[in-house]
N, C-alpha and C. Protein backbone atom coordinates (compact mmCIF):
# COMPACT_ATOMS: atom_id res chain seq x y z
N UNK A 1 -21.37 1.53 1.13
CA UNK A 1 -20.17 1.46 0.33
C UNK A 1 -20.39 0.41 -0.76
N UNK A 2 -19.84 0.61 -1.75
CA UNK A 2 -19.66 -0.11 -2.87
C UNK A 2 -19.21 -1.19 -2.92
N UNK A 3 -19.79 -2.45 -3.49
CA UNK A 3 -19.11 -3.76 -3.61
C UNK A 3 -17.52 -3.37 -4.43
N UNK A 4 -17.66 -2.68 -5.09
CA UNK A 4 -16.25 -2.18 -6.06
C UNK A 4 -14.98 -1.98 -5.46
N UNK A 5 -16.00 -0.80 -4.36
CA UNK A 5 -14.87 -0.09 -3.39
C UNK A 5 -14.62 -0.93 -2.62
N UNK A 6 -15.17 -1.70 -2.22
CA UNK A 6 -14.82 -2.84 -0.73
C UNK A 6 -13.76 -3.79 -1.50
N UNK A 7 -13.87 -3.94 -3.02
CA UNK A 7 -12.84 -5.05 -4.01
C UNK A 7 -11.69 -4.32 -3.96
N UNK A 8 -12.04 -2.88 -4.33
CA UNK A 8 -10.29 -2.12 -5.05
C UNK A 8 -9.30 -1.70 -3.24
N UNK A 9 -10.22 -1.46 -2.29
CA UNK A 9 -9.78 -1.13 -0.62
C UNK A 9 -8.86 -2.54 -0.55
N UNK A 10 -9.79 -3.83 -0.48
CA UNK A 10 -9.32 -5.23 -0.12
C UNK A 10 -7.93 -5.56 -0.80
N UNK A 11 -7.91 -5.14 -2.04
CA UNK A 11 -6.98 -5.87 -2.65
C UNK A 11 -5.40 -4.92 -2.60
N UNK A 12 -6.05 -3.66 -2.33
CA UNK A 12 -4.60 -2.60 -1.95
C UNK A 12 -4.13 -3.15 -0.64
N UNK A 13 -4.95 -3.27 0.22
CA UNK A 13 -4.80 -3.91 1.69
C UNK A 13 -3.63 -5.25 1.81
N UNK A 14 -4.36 -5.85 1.46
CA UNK A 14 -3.83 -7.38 0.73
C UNK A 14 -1.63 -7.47 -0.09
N UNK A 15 -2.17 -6.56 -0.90
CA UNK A 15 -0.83 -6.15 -1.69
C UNK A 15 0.13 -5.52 -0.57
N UNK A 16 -0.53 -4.65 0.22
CA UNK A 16 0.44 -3.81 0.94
C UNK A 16 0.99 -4.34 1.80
N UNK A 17 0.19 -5.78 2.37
CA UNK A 17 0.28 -6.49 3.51
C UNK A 17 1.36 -7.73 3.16
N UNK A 18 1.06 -8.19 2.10
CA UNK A 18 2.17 -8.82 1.41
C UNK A 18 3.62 -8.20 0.89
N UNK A 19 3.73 -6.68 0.74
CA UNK A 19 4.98 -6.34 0.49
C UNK A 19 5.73 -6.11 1.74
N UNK A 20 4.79 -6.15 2.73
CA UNK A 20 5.40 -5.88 3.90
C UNK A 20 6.21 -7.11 4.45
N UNK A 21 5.56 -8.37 3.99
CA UNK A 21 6.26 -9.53 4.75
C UNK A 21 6.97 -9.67 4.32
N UNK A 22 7.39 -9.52 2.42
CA UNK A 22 8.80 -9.62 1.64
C UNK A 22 9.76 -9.01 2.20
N UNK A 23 9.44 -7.46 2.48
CA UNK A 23 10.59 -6.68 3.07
C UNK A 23 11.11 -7.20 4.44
N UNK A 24 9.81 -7.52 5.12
CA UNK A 24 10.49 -8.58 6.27
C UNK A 24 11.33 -9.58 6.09
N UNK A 25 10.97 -10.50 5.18
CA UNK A 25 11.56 -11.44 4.81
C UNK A 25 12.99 -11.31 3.93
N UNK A 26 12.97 -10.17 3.86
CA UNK A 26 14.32 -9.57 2.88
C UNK A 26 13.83 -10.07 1.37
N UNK A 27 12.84 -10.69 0.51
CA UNK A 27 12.56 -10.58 -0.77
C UNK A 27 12.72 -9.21 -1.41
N UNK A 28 12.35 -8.30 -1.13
CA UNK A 28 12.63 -7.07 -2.12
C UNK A 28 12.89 -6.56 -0.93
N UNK A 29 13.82 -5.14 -1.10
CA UNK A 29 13.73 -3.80 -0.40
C UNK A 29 12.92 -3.26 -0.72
N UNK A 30 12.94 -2.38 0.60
CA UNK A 30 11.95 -0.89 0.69
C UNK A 30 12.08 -0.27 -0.53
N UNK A 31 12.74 -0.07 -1.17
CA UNK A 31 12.57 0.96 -2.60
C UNK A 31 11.57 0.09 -3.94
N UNK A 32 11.69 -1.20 -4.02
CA UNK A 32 11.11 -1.69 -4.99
C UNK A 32 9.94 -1.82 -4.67
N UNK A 33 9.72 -1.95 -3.31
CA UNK A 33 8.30 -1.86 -3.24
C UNK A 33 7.95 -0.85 -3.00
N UNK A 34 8.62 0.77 -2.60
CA UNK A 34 7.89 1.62 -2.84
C UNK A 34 7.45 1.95 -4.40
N UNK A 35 8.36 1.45 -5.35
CA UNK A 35 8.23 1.16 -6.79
C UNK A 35 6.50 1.00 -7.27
N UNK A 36 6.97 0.06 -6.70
CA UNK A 36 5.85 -0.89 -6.80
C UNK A 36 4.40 -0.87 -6.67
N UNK A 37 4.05 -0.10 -5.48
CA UNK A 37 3.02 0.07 -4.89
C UNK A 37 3.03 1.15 -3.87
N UNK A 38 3.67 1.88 -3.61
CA UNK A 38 3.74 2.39 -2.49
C UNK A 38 3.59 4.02 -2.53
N UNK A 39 4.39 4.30 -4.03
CA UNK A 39 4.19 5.83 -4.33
C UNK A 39 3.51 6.00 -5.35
N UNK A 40 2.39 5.25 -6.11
CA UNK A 40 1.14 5.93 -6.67
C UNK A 40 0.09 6.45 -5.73
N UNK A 41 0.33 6.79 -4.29
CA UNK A 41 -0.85 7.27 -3.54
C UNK A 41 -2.08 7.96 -3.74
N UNK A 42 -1.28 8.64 -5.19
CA UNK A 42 -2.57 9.77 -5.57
C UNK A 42 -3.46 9.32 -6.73
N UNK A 43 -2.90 7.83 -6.93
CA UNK A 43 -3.48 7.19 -7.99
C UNK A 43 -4.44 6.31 -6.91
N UNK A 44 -3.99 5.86 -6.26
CA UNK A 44 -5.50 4.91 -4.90
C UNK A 44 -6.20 6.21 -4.44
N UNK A 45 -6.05 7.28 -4.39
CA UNK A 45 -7.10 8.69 -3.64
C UNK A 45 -7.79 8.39 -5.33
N UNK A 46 -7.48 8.72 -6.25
CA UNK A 46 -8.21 8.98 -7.64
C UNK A 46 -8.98 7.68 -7.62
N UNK A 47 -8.83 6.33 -7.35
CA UNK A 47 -9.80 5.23 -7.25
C UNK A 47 -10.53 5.08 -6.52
N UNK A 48 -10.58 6.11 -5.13
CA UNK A 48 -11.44 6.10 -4.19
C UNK A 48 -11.10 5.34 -2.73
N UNK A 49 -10.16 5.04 -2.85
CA UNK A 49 -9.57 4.36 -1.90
C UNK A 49 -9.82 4.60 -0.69
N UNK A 50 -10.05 4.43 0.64
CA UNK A 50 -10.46 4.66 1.83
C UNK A 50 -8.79 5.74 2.37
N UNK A 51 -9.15 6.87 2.81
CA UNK A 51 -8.33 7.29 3.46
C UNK A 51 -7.35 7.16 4.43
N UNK A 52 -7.92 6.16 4.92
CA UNK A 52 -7.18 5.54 6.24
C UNK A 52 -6.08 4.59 5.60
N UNK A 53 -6.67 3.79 4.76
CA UNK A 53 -5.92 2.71 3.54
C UNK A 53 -4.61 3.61 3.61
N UNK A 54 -4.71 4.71 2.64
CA UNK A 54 -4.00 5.59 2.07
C UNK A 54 -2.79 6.12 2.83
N UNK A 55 -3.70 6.31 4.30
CA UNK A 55 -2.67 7.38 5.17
C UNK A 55 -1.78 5.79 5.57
N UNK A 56 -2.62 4.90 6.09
CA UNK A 56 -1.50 3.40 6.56
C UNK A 56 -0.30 3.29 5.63
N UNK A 57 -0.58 3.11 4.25
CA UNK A 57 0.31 3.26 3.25
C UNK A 57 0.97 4.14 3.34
N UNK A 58 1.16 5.54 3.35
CA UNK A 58 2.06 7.04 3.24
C UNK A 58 2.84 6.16 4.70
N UNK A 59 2.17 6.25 5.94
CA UNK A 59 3.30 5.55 6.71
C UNK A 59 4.21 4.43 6.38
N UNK A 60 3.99 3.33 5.97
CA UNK A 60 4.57 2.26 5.10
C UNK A 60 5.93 2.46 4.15
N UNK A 61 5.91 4.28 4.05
CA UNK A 61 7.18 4.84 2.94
C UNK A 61 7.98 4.94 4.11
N UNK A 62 7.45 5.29 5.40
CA UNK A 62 8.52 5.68 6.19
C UNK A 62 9.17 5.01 7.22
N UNK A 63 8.85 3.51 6.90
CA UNK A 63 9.29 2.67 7.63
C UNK A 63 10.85 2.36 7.64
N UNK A 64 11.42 2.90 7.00
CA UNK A 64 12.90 2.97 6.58
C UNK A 64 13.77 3.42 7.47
N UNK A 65 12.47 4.67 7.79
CA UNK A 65 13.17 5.40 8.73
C UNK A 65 13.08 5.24 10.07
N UNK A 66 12.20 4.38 10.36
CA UNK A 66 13.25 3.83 11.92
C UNK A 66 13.84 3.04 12.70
């Protein structure tokens, strides 16, 4: 794997992991950060993004719901 890909994987990781503690923390809602980061999915598949990344994230939209 790519030093690139291991940078652009890490730092989606990172971001996603941090919007998660805001929403915990009540800093933003679920919608701004789906804004935010959450529904370009097909823009992290077009960068190469690790699938698993991707699918963790698609779950991450549906945390709303339970």
């Amino acid at each position: 794997m790519s030093h690139s890909k291991i940078s652009k994987e890490r730092l989606v990781t990172v971001l996603s992991l941090g919007f998660s503690v805001a929403i915990k923390n009540q800093v933003i809602e679920i919608d701004e950060a789906e804004q935010l980061l959450y529904s370009p999915l097909t823009i992290l598949n077009e960068l190469g993004i690790d699938q698993q990344i991707i699918n963790l994230m698609r779950a991450g939209t549906e945390l709303e719901n339970l």
